[in-house]
C-alpha atoms as a PDB file:
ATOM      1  CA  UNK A   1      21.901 -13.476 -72.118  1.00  0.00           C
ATOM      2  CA  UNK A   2      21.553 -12.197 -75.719  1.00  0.00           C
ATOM      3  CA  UNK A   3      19.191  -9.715 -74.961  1.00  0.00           C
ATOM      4  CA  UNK A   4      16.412  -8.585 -77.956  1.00  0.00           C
ATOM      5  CA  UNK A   5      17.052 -10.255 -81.377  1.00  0.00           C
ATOM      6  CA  UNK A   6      14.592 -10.649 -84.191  1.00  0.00           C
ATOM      7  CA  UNK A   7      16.364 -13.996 -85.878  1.00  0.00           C
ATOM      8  CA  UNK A   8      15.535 -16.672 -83.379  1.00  0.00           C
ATOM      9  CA  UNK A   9      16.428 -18.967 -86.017  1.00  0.00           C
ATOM     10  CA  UNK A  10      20.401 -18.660 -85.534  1.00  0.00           C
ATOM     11  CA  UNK A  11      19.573 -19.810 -81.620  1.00  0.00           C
ATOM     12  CA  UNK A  12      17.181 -22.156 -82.850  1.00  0.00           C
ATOM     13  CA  UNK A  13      19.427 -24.506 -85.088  1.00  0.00           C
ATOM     14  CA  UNK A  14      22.609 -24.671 -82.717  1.00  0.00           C
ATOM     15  CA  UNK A  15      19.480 -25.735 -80.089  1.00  0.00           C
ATOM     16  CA  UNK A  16      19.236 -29.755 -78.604  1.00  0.00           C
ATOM     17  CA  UNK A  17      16.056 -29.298 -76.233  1.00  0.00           C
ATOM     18  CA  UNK A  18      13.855 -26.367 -75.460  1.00  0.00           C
ATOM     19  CA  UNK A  19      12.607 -26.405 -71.558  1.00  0.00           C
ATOM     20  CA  UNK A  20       9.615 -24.405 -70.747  1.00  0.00           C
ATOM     21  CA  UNK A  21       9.445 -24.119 -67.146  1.00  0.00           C
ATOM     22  CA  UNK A  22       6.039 -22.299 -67.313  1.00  0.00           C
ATOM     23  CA  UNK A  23       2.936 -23.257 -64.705  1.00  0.00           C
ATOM     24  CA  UNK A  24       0.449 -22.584 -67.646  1.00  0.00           C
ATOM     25  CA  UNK A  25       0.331 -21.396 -71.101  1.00  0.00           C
ATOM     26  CA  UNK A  26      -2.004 -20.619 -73.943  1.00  0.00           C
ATOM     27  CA  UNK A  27      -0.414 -21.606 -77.333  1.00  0.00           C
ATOM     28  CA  UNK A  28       3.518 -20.447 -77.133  1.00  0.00           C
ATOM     29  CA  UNK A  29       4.946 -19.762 -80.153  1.00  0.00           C
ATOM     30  CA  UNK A  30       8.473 -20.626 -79.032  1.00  0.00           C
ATOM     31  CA  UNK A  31       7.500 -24.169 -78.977  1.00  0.00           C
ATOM     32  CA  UNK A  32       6.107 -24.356 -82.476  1.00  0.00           C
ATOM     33  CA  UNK A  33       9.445 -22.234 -83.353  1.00  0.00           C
ATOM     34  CA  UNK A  34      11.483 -24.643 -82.042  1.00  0.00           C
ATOM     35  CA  UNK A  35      10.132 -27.989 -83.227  1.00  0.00           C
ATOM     36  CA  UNK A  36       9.841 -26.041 -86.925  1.00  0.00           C
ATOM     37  CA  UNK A  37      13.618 -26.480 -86.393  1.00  0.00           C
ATOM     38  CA  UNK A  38      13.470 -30.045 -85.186  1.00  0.00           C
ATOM     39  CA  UNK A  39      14.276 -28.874 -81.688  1.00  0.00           C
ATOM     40  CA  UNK A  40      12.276 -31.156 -78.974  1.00  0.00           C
ATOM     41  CA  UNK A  41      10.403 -29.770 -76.407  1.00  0.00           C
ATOM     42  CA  UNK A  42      10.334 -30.850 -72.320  1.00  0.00           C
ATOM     43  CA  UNK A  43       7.929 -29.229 -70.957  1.00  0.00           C
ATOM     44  CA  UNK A  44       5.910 -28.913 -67.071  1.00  0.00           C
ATOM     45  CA  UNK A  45       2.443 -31.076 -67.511  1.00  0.00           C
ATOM     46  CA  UNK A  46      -0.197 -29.016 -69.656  1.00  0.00           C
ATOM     47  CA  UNK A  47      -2.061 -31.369 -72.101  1.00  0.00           C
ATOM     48  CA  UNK A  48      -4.119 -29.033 -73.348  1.00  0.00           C
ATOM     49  CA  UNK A  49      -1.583 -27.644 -75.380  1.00  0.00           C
ATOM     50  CA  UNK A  50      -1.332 -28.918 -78.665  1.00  0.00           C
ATOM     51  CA  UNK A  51       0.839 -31.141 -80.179  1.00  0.00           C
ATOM     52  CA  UNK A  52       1.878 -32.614 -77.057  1.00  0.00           C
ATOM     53  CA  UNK A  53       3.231 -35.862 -76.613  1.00  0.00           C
ATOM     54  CA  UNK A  54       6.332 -37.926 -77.849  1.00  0.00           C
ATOM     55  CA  UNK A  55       4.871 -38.425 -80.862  1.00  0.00           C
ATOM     56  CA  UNK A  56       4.507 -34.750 -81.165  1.00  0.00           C
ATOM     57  CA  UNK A  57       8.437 -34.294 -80.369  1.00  0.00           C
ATOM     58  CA  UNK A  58       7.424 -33.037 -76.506  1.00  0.00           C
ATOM     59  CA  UNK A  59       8.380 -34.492 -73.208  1.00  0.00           C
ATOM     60  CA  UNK A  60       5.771 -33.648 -70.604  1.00  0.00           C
ATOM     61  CA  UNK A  61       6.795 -34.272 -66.890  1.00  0.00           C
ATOM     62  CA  UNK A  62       4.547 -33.629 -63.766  1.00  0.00           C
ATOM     63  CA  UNK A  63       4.224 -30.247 -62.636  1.00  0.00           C
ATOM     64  CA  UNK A  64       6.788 -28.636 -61.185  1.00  0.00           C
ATOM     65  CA  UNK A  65       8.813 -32.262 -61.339  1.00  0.00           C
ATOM     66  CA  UNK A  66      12.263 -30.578 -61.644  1.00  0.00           C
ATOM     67  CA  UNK A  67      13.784 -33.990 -61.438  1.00  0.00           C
ATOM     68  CA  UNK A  68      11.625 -35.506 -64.373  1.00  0.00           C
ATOM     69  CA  UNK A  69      12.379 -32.374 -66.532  1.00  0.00           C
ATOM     70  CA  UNK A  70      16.425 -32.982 -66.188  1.00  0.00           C
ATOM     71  CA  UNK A  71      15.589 -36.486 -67.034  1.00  0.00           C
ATOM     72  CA  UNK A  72      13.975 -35.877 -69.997  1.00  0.00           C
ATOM     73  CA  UNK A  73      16.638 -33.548 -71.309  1.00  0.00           C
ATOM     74  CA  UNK A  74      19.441 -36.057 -70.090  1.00  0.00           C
ATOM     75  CA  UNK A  75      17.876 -38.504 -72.174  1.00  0.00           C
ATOM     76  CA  UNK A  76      17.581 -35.881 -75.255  1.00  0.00           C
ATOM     77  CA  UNK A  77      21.444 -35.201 -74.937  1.00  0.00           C
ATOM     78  CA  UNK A  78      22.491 -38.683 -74.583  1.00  0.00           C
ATOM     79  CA  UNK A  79      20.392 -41.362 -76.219  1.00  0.00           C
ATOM     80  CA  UNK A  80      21.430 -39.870 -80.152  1.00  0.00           C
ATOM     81  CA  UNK A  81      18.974 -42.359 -81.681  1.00  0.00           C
ATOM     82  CA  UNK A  82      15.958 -40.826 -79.419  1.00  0.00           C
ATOM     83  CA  UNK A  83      16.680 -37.690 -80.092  1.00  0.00           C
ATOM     84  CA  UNK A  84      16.612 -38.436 -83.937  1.00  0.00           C
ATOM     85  CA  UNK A  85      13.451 -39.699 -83.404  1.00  0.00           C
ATOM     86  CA  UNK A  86      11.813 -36.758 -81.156  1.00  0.00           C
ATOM     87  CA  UNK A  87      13.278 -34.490 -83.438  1.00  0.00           C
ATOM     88  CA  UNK A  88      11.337 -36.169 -86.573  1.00  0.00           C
ATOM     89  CA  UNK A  89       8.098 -35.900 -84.689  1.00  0.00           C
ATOM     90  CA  UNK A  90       8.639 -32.230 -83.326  1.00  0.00           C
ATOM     91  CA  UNK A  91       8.848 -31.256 -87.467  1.00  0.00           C
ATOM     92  CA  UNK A  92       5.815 -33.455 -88.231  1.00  0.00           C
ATOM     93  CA  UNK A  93       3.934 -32.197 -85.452  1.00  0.00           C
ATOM     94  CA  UNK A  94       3.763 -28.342 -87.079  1.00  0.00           C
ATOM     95  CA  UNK A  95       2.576 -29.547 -90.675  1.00  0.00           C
ATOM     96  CA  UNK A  96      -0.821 -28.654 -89.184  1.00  0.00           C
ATOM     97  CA  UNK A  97       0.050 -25.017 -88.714  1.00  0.00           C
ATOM     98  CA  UNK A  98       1.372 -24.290 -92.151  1.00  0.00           C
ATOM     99  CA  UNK A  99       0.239 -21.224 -93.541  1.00  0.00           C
ATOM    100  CA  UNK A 100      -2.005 -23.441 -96.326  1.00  0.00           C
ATOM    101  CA  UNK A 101      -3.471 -25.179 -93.683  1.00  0.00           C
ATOM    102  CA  UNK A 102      -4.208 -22.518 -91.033  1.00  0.00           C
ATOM    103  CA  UNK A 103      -5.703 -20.139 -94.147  1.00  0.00           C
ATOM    104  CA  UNK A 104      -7.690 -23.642 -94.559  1.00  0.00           C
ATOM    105  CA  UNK A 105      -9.251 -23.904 -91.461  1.00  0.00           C
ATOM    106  CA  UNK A 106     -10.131 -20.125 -91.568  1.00  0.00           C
ATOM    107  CA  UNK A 107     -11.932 -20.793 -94.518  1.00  0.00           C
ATOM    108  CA  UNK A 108     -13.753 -23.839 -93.115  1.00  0.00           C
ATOM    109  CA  UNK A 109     -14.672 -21.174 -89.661  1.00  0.00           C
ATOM    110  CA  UNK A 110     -16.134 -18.836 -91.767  1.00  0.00           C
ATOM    111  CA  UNK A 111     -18.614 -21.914 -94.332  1.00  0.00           C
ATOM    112  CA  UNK A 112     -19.489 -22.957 -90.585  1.00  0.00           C
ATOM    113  CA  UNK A 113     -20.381 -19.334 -89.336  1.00  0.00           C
ATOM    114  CA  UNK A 114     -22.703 -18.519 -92.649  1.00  0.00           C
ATOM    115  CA  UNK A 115     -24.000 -21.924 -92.455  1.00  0.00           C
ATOM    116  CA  UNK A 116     -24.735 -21.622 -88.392  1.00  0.00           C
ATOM    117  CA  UNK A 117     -22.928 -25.351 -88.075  1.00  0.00           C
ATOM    118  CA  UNK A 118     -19.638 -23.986 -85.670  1.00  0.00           C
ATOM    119  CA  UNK A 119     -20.614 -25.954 -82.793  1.00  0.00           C
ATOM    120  CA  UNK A 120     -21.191 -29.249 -84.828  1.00  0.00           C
ATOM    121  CA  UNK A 121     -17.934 -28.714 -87.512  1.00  0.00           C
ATOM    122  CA  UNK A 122     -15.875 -26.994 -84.395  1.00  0.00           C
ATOM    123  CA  UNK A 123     -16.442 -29.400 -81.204  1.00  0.00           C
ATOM    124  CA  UNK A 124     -13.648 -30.384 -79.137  1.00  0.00           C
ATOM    125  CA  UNK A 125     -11.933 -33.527 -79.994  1.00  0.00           C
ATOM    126  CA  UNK A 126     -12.094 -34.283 -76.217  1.00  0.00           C
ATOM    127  CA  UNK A 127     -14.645 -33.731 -73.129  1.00  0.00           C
ATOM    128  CA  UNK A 128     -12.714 -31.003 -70.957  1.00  0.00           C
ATOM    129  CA  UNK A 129     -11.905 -32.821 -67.341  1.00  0.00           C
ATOM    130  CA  UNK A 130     -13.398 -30.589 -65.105  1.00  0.00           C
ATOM    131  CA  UNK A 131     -10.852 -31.815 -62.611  1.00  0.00           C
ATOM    132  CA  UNK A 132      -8.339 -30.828 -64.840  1.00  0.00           C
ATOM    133  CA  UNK A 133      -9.790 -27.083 -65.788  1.00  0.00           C
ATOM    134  CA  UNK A 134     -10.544 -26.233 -61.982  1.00  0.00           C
ATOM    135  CA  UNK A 135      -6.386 -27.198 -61.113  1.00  0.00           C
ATOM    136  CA  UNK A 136      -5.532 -24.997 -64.646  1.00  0.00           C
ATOM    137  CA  UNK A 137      -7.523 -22.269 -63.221  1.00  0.00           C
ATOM    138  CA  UNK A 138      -6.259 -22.386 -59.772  1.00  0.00           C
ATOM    139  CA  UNK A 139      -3.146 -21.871 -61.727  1.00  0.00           C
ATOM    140  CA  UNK A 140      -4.029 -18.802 -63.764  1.00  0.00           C
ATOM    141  CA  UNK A 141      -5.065 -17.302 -60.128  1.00  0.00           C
ATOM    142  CA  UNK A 142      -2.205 -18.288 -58.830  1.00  0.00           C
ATOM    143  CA  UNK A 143       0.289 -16.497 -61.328  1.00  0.00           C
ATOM    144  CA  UNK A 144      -1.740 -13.427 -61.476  1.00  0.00           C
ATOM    145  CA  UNK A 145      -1.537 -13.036 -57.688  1.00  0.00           C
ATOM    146  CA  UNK A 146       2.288 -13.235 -58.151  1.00  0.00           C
ATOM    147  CA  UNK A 147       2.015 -10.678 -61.233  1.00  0.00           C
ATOM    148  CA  UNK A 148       0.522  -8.441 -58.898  1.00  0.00           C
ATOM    149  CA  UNK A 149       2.865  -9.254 -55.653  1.00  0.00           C
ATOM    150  CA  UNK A 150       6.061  -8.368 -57.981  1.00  0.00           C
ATOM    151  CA  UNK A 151       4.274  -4.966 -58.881  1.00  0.00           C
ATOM    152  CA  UNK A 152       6.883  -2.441 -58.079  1.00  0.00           C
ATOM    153  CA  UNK A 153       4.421   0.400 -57.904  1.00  0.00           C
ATOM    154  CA  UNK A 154       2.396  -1.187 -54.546  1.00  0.00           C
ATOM    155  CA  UNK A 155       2.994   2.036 -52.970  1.00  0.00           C
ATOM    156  CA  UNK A 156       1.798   4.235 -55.585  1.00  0.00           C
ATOM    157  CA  UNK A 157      -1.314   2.689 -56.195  1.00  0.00           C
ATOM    158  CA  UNK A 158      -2.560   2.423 -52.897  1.00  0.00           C
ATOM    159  CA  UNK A 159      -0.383   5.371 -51.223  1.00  0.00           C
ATOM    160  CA  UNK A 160      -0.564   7.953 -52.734  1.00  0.00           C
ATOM    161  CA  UNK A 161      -2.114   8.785 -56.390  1.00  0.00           C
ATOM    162  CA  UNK A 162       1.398  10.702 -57.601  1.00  0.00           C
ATOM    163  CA  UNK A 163       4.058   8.738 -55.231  1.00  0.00           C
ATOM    164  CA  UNK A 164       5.613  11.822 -53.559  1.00  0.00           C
ATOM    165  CA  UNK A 165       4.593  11.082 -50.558  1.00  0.00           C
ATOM    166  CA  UNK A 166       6.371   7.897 -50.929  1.00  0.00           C
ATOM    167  CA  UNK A 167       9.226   9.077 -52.138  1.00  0.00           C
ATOM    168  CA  UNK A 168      10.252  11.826 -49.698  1.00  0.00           C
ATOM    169  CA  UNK A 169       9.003   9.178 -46.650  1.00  0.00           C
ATOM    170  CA  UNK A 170      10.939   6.161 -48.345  1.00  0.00           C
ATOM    171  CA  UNK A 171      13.615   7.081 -50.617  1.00  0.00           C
ATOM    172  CA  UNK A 172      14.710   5.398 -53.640  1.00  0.00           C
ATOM    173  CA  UNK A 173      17.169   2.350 -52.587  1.00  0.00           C
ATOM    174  CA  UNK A 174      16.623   3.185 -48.989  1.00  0.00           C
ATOM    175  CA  UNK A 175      16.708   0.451 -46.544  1.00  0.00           C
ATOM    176  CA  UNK A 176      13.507   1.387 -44.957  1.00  0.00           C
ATOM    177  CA  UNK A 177      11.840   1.650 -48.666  1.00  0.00           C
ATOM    178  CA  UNK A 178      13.183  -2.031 -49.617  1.00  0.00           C
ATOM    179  CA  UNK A 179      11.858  -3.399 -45.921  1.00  0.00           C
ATOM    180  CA  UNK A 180       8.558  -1.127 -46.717  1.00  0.00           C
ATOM    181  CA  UNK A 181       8.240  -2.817 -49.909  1.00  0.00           C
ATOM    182  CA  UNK A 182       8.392  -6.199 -48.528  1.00  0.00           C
ATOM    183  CA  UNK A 183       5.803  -5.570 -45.366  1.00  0.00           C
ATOM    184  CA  UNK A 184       3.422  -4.294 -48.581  1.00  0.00           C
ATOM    185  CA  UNK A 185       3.502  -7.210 -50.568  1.00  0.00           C
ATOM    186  CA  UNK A 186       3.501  -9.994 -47.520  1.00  0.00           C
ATOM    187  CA  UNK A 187       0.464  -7.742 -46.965  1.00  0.00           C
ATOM    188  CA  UNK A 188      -1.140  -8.345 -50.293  1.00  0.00           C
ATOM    189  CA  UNK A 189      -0.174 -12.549 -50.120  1.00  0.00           C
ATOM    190  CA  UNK A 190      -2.225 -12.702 -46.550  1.00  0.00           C
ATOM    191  CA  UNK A 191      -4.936 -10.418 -47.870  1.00  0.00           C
ATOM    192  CA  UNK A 192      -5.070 -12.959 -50.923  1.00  0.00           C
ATOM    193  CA  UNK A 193      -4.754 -15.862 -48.828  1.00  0.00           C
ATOM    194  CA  UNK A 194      -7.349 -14.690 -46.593  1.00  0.00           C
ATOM    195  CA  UNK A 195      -9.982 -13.626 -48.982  1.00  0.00           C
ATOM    196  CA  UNK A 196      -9.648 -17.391 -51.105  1.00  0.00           C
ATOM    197  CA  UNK A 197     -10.335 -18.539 -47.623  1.00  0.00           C
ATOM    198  CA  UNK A 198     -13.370 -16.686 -47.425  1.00  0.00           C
ATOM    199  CA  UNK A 199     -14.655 -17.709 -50.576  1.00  0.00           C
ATOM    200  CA  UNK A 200     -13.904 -21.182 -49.998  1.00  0.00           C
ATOM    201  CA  UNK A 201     -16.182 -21.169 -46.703  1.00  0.00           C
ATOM    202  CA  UNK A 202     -18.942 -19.653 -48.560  1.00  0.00           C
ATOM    203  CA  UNK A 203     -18.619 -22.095 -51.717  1.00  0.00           C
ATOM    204  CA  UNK A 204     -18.663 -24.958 -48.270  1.00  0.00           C
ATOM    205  CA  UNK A 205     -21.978 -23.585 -46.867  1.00  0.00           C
END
């Protein structure tokens, strides 16, 4: 662990693979980072990132398949001539985010605005599944209830306004603070669990 750094580029080129292990993501910038530097990507199913794809230089595997991820970056680190050829593609892949061709498409956004043709110039290249954008959503809901179940300050937000109550009852790395802290957020998980429930019967009726 490294800790902060603002060159990314020394970790970058001594880099095979880059794994991303996340449930969802909007556009990461460590992945166009990496595959700037000809590093491929292996990555947990989300194809509505872009590039994606082996001829993009990135290795998607099912969610959460664990197993097909270390495949993926066995393969990287042992088949030289694939890797050559991911690498190629991860490089390719970015062309489209150069800084001519991003200032482009700016450009083109704002002759579409003053010309009212955005949704006609700016349509998606594909029909959203909505299969696929109910599961992505269950997934944003999903790791914002565990944002708020690793909250530290549980107590002080629905204890007490200042904490001092909670303090002088549960001192700092007290036993009875770290098994009060646990009872509070299996709390919140059935209180989540049982209000998704809820809304689950009404959407049924």
């Amino acid at each position: 662990m490294h800790g902060f750094t603002q060159d990314t580029h020394l970790f970058l080129a001594r880099a095979a693979v880059l794994i991303m292990p996340s449930r969802i993501e909007g556009q990461p910038l460590v992945r166009l980072e990496a595959a700037a530097q000809g590093v491929p990507n292996v990555v947990f199913s989300m194809p509505y990132l872009e590039p994606t794809g082996e001829e993009s230089g990135c290795i998607q595997v099912g969610k959460e398949d664990v197993d097909g991820m270390a495949e993926a970056v066995v393969r990287l680190l042992t088949d030289r001539d694939y890797w050559l050829r991911m690498s190629d593609n991860a490089v390719r892949a970015v062309i489209p985010f150069s800084e001519e061709n991003i200032l482009a498409e700016w450009e083109r956004l704002f002759r579409a605005i003053l010309a009212n043709r955005v949704e006609e110039e700016f349509r998606p290249r594909k029909a959203v599944d909505e299969k696929f954008l109910e599961e992505t959503m269950q997934e944003v809901r999903i790791a914002l209830r565990q944002r708020r179940l690793n909250d530290k300050s549980f107590f002080y937000r629905y204890l007490h306004p200042d904490g001092r109550i909670v303090s002088t009852l549960l001192p700092k790395g007290t036993r009875r603070r770290r098994a009060a802290a646990y009872v509070g957020h299996w709390l919140q998980q059935k209180a989540w669990e049982f209000r998704e429930y809820r809304t689950k019967q009404r959407a049924g009726k």
